[in-house]
C-alpha atoms as a PDB file:
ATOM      1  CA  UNK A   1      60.333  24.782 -40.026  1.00  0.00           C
ATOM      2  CA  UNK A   2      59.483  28.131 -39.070  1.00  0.00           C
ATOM      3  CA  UNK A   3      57.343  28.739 -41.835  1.00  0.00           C
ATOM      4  CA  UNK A   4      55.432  25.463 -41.496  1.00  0.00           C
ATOM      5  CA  UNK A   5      54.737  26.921 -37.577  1.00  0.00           C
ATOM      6  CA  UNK A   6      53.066  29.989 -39.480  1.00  0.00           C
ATOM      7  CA  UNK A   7      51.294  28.048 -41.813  1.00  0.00           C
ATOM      8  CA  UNK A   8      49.968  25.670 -39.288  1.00  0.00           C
ATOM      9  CA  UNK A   9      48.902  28.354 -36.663  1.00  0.00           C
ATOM     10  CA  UNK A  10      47.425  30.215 -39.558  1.00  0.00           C
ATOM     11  CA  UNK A  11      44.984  27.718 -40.396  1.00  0.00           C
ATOM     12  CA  UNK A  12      44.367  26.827 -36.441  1.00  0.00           C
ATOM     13  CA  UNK A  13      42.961  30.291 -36.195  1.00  0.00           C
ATOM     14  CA  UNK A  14      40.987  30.430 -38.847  1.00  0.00           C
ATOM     15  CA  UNK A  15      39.155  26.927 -38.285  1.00  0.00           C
ATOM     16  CA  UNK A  16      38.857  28.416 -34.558  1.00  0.00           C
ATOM     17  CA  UNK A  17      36.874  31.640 -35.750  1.00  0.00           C
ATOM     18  CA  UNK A  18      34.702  29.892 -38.412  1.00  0.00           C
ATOM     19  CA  UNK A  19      31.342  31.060 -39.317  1.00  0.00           C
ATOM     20  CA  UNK A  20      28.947  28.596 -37.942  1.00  0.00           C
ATOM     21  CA  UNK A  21      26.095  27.198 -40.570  1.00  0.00           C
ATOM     22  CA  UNK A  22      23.118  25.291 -40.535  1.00  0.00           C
ATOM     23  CA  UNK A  23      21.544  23.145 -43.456  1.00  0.00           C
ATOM     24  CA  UNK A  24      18.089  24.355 -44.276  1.00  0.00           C
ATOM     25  CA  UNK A  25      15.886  21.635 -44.928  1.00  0.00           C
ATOM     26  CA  UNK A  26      12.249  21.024 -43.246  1.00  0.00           C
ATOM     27  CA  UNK A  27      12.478  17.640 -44.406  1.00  0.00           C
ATOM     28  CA  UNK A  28      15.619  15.451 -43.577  1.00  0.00           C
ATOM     29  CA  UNK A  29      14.785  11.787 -43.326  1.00  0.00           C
ATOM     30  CA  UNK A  30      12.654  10.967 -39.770  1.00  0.00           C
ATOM     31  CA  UNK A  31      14.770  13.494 -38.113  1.00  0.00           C
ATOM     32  CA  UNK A  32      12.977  16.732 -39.009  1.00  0.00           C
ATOM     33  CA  UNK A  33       9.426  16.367 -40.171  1.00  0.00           C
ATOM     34  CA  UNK A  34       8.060  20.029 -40.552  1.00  0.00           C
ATOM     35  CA  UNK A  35       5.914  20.809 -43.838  1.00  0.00           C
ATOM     36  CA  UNK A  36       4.316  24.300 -43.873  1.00  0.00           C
ATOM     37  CA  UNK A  37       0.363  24.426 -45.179  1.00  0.00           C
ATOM     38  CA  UNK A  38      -1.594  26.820 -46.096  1.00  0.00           C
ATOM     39  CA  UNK A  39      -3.671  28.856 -44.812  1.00  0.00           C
ATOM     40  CA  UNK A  40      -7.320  27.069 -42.753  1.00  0.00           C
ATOM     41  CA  UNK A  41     -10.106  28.667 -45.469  1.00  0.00           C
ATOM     42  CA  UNK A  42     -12.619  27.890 -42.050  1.00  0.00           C
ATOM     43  CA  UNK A  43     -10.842  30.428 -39.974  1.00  0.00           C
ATOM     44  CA  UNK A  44      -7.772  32.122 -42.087  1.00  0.00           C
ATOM     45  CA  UNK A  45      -6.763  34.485 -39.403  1.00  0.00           C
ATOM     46  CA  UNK A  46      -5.872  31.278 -37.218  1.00  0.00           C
ATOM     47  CA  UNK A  47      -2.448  30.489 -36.640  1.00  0.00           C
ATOM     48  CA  UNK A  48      -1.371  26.938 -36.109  1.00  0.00           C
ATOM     49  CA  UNK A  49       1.871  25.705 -34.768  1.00  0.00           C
ATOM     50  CA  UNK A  50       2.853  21.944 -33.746  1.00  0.00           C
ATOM     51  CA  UNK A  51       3.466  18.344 -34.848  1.00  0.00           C
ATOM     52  CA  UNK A  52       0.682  15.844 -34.407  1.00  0.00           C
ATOM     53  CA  UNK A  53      -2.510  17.957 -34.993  1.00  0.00           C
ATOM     54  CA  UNK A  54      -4.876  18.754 -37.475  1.00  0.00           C
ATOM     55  CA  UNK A  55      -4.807  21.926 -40.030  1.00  0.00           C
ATOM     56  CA  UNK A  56      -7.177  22.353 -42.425  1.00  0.00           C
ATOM     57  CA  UNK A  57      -5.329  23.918 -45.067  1.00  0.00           C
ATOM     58  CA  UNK A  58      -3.564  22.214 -47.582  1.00  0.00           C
ATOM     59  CA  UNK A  59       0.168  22.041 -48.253  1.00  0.00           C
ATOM     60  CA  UNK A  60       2.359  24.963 -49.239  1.00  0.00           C
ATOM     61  CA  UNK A  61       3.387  23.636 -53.069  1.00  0.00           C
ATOM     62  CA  UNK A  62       5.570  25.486 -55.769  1.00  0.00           C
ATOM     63  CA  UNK A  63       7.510  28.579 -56.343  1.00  0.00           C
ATOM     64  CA  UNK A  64       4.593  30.800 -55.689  1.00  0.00           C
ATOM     65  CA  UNK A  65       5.681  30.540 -51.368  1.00  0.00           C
ATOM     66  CA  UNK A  66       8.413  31.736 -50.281  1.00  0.00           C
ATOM     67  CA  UNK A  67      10.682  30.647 -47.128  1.00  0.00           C
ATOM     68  CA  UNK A  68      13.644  32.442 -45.185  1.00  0.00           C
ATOM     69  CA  UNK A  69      15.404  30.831 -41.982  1.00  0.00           C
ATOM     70  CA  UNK A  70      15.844  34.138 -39.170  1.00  0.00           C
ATOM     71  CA  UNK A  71      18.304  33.330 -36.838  1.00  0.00           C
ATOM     72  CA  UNK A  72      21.341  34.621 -34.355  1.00  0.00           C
ATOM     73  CA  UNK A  73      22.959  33.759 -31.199  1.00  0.00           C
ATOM     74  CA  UNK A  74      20.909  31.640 -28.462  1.00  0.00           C
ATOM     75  CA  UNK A  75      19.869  34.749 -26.680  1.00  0.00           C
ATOM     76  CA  UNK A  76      18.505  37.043 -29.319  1.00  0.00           C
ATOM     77  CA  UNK A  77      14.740  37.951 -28.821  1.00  0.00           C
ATOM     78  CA  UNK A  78      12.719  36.329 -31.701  1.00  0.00           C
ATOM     79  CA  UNK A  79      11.800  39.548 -32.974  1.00  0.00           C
ATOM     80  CA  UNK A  80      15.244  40.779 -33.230  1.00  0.00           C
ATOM     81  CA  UNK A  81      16.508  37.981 -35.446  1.00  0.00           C
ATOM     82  CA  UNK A  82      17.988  39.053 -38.434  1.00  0.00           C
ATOM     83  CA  UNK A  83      17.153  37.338 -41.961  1.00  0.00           C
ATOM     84  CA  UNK A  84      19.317  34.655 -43.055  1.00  0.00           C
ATOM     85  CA  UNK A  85      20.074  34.208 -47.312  1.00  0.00           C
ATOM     86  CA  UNK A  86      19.488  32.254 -49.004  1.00  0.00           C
ATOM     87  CA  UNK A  87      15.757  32.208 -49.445  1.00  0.00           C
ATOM     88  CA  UNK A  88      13.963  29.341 -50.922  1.00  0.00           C
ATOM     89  CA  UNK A  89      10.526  28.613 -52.543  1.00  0.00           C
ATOM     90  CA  UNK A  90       8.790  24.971 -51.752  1.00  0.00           C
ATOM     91  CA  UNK A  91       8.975  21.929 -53.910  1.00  0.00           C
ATOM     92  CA  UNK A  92       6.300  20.813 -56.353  1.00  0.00           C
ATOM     93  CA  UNK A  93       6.824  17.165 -56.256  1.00  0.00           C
ATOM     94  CA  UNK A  94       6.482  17.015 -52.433  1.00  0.00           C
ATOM     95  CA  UNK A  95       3.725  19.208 -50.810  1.00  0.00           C
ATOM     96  CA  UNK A  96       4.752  21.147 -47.550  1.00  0.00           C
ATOM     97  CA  UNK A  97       8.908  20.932 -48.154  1.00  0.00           C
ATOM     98  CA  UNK A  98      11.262  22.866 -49.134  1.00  0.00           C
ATOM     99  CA  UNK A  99      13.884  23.048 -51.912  1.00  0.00           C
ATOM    100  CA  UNK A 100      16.919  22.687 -49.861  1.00  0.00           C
ATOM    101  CA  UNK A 101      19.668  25.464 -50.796  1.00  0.00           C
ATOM    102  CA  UNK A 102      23.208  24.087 -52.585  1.00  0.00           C
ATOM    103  CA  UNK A 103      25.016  25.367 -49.552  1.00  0.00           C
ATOM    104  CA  UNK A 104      24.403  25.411 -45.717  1.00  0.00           C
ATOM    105  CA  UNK A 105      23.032  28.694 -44.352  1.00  0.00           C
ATOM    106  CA  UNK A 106      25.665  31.137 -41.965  1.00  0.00           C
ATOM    107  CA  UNK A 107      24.087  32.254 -38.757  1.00  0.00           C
ATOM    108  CA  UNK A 108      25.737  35.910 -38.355  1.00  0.00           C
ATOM    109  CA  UNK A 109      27.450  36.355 -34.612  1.00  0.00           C
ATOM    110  CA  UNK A 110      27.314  32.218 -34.344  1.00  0.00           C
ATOM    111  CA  UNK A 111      30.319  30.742 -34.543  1.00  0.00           C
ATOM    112  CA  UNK A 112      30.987  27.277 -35.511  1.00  0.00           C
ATOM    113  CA  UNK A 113      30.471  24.874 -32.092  1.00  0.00           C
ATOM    114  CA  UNK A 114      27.641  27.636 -30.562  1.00  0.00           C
ATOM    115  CA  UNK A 115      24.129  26.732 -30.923  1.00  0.00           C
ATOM    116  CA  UNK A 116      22.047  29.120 -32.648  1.00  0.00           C
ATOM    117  CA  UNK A 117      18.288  30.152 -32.357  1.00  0.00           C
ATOM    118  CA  UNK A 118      16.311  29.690 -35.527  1.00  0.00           C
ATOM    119  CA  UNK A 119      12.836  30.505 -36.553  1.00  0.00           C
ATOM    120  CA  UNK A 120      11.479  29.408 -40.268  1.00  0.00           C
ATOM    121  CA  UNK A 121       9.137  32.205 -41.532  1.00  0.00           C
ATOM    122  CA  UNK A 122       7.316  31.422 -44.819  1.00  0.00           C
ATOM    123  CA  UNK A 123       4.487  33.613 -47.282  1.00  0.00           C
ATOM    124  CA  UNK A 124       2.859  33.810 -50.068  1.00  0.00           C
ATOM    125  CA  UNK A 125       5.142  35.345 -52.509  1.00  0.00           C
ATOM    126  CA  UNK A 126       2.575  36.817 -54.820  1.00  0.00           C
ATOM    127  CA  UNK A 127       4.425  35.392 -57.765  1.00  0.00           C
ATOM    128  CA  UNK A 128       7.787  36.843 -56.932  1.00  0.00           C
ATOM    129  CA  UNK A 129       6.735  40.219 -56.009  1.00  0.00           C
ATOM    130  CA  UNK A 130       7.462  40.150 -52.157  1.00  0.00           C
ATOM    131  CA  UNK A 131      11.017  39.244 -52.062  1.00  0.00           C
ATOM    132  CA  UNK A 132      11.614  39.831 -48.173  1.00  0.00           C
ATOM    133  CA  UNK A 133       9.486  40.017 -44.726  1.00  0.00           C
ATOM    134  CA  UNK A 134       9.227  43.642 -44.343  1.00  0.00           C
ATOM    135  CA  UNK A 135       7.335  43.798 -47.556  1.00  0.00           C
ATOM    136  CA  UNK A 136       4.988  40.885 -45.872  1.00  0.00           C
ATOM    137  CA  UNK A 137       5.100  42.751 -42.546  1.00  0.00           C
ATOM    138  CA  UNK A 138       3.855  46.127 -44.429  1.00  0.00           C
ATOM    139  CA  UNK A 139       1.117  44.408 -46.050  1.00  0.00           C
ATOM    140  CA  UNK A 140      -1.851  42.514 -43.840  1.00  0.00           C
ATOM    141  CA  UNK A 141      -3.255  41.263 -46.659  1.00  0.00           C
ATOM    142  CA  UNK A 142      -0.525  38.782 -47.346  1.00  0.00           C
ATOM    143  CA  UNK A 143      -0.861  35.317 -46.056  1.00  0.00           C
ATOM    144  CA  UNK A 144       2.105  34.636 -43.369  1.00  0.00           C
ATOM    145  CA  UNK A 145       3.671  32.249 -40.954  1.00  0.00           C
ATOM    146  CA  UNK A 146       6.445  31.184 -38.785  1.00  0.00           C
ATOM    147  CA  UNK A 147       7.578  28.714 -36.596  1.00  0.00           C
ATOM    148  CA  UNK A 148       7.944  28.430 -32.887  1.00  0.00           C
ATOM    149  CA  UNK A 149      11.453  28.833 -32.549  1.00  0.00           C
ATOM    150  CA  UNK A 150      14.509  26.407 -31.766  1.00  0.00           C
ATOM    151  CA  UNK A 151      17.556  26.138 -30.001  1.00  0.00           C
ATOM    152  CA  UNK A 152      19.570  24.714 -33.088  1.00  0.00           C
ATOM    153  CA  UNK A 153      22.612  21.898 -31.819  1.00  0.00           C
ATOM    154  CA  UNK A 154      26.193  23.511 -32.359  1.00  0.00           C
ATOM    155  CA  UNK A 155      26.947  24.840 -35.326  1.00  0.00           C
ATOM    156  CA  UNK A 156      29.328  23.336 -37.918  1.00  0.00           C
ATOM    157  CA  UNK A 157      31.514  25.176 -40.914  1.00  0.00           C
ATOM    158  CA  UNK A 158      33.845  24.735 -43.288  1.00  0.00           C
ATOM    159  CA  UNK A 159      35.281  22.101 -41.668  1.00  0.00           C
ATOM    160  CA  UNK A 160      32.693  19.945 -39.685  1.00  0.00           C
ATOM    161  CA  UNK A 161      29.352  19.095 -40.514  1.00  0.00           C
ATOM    162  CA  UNK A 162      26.392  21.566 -40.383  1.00  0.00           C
ATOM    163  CA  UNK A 163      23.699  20.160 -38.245  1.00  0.00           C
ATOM    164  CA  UNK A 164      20.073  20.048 -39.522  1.00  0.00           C
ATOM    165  CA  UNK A 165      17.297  21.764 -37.753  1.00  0.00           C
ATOM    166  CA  UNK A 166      16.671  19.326 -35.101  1.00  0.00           C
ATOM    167  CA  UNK A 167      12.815  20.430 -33.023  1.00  0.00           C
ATOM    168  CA  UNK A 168      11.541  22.213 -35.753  1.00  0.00           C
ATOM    169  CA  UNK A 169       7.749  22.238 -35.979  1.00  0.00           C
ATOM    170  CA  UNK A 170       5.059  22.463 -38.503  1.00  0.00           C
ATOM    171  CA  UNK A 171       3.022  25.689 -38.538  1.00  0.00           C
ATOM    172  CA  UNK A 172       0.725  27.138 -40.714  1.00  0.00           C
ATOM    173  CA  UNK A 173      -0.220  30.736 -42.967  1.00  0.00           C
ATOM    174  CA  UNK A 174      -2.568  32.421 -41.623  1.00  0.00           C
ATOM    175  CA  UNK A 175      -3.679  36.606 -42.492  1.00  0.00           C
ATOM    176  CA  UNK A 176      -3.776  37.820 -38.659  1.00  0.00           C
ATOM    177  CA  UNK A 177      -6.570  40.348 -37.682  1.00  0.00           C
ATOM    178  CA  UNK A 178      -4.298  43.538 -36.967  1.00  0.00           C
ATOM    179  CA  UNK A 179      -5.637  45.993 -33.555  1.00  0.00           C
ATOM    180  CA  UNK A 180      -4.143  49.324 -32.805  1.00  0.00           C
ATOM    181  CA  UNK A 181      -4.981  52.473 -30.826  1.00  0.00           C
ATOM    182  CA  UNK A 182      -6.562  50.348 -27.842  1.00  0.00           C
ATOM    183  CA  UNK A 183      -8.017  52.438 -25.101  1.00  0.00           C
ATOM    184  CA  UNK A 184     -10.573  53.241 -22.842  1.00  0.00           C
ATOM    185  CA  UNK A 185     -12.224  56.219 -23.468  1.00  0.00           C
ATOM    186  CA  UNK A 186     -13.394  58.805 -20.138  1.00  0.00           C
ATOM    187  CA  UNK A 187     -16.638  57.666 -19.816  1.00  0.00           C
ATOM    188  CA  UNK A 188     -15.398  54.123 -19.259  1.00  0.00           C
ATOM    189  CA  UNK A 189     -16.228  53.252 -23.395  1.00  0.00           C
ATOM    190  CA  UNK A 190     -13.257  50.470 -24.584  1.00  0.00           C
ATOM    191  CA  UNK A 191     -12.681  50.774 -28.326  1.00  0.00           C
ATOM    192  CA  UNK A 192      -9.753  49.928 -30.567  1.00  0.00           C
ATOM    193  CA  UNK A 193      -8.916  50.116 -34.744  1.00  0.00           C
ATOM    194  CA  UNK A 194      -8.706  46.977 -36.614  1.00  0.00           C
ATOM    195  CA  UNK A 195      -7.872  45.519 -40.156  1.00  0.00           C
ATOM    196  CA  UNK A 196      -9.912  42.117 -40.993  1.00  0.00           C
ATOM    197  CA  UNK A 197      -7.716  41.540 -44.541  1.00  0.00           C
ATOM    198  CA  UNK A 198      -9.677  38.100 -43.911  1.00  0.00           C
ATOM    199  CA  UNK A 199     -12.835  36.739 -46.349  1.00  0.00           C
ATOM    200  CA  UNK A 200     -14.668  36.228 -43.511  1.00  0.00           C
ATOM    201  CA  UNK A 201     -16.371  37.906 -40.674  1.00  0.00           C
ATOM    202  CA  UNK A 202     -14.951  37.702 -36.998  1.00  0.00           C
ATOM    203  CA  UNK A 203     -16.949  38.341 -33.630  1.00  0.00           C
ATOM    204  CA  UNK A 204     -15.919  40.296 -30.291  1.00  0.00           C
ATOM    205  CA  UNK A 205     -16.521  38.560 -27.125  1.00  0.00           C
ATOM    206  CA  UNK A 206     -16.633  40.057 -24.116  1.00  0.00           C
ATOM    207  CA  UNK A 207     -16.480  38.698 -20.091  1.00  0.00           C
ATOM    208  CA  UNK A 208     -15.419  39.235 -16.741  1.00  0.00           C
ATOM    209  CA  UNK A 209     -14.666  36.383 -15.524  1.00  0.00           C
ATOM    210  CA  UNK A 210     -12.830  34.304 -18.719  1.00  0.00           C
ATOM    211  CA  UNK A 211     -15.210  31.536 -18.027  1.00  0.00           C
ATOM    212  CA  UNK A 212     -18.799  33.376 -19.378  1.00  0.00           C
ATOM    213  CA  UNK A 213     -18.518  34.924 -22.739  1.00  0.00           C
ATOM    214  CA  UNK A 214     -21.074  37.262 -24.717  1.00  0.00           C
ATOM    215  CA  UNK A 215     -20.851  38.240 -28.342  1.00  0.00           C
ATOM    216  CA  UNK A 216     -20.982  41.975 -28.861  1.00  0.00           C
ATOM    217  CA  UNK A 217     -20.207  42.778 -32.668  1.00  0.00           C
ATOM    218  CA  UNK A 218     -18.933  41.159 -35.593  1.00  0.00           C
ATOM    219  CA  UNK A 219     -15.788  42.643 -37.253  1.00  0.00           C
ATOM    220  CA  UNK A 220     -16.286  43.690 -40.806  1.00  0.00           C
ATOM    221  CA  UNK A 221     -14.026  43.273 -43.730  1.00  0.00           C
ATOM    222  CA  UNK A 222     -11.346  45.552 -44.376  1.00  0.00           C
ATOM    223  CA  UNK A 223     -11.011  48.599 -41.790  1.00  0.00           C
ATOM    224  CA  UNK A 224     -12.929  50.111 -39.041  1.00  0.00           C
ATOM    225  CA  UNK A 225     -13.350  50.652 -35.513  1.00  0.00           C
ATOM    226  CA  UNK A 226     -15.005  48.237 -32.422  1.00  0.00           C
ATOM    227  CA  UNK A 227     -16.373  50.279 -29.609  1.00  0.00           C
ATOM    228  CA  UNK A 228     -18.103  48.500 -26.717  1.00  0.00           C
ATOM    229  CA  UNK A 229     -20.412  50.939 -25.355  1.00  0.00           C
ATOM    230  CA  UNK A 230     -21.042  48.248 -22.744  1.00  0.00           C
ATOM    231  CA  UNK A 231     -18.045  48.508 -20.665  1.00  0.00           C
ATOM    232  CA  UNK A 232     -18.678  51.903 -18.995  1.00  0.00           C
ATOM    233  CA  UNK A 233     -19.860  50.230 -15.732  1.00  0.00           C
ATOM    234  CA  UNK A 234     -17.123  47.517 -16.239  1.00  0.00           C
ATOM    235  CA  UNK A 235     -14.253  47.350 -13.385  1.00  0.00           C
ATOM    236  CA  UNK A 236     -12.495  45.254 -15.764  1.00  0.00           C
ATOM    237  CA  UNK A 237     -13.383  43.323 -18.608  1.00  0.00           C
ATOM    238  CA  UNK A 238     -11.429  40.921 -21.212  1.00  0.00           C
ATOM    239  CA  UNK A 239     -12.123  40.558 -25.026  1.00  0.00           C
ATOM    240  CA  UNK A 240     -11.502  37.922 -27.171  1.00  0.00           C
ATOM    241  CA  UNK A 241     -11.683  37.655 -31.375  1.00  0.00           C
ATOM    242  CA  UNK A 242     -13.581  34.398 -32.905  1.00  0.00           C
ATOM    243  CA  UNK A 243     -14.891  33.061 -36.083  1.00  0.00           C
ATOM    244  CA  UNK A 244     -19.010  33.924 -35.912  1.00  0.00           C
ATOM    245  CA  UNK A 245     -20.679  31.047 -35.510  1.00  0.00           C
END
C-alpha cells in the first residue's frame, strides 16, 4: 500500500509541474487562418499585419522560408521572447502554411494550464543558410516578418491536449528601411544614417503640423545619410518615410 502512495504521489507531481506546449500550425481547420506572403514588390519595406485586407505579395511557398514560434510567459516583452524549436519551412502544396512539426512546441517558464504569449516570426532562408533570427536580425538585406502577438489559451502537456494558436494573424515580409544616429545638429540641422536594402527608392517628408506634408529627398539604395538643412528655424518638426510617387 505504501508503495502504491509513492507511486501515485509521484506521478501527481510530475503531471502538476508539466511543461506546457502549444501545436504550431497557422492553418488548423476555420479556427486559425494565418498564411504568411511575401514580401509587396510595390513598396517592400512595408510591413503588413491583419486578417481581412489586401497584400500584394504572393504566398510564402516551399522550403526556401523559414518559420520559428518565440514565446514565454504572458508578461514577457515581445522583444525578450526567447526562440522556440522546432523550426519549420512552409508547405508547397498549400501557399502561405506551414508544415506542422510531429510534436507540439514547449513554451520555456509556461507550465501546462498558464497561457503563454506567442509571436510567429518567418524569413527568407536563403536556401538554408540563415538557420536562426539573429543571423536575419544582423543582415537588413534579408526579407523578414512577424506577427502581432497573442495571448495563447492555457497550455496543455503530456497529458492534456495542446491548444492551437487561437488569434493569430496574417502578416507579411517586408526588408525594413533601418535609421540610426538621429540628431539635431547645433545649428538646428536634423540628420540621421540609414540603410535602404530595398530595390526601390523611398522619400522624406517633412511637417509641422502632421496634417501638411512636403517631400524633401529621396533615400538612395544601399547606405548614406539624410540631412534636412531645412529645419534650422524649425521649433519642432516630424518626418515620415514613403514610397516616391
Amino acid at each position: 500500500m505504501r508503495e502504491w502512495l509513492v507511486v501515485l504521489l509521484f506521478l501527481w507531481t510530475w503531471k502538476g509541474a508539466s511543461q506546457g506546449l502549444v501545436v504550431f500550425n497557422n492553418r488548423v481547420g476555420e479556427q486559425v487562418v494565418a498564411p504568411v506572403y511575401n514580401v509587396d514588390p510595390a513598396n517592400p519595406a512595408y510591413s503588413q499585419y491583419g486578417n481581412g485586407i489586401v497584400y500584394n505579395g504572393g504566398f510564402l511557398v516551399g522550403p526556401g522560408f523559414t518559420a520559428q514560434l518565440f514565446g514565454g510567459p504572458a508578461n514577457t516583452p515581445v522583444m525578450q521572447l526567447p526562440p522556440l524549436v522546432p523550426t519549420t519551412v512552409f508547405r508547397s502544396d498549400v501557399g502561405g502554411y506551414v508544415v506542422q512539426p510531429n510534436r507540439a512546441v514547449a513554451v520555456p517558464g509556461v507550465p501546462q494550464g498558464e497561457p503563454a504569449k506567442v509571436q510567429l516570426r518567418a524569413w527568407n532562408n536563403r536556401g538554408g543558410s540563415i538557420t536562426n533570427w539573429a543571423q536575419v536580425v544582423a543582415d537588413p538585406t534579408i526579407p523578414r516578418g512577424a506577427s502581432l502577438p497573442i495571448t495563447t489559451p492555457p497550455l496543455g502537456s503530456l497529458f492534456t491536449a495542446p491548444p492551437n494558436l487561437v488569434g493569430l494573424e496574417s502578416f507579411s515580409l517586408a526588408l525594413p528601411i533601418t535609421l540610426n544616429s538621429l540628431r539635431r545638429q547645433p545649428d538646428g540641422q536634423f540628420q540621421f544614417n540609414y540603410i535602404n536594402p530595398t530595390v526601390a527608392d523611398y522619400c522624406v517628408h517633412a511637417s509641422e503640423d502632421l496634417v501638411h506634408w512636403t517631400s524633401l529627398e529621396a533615400l538612395g539604395l544601399g547606405s548614406g545619410t539624410f540631412i534636412d538643412t531645412s529645419a534650422t528655424n524649425k521649433a519642432r518638426r516630424f518626418y515620415r518615410i514613403v514610397t516616391c510617387r
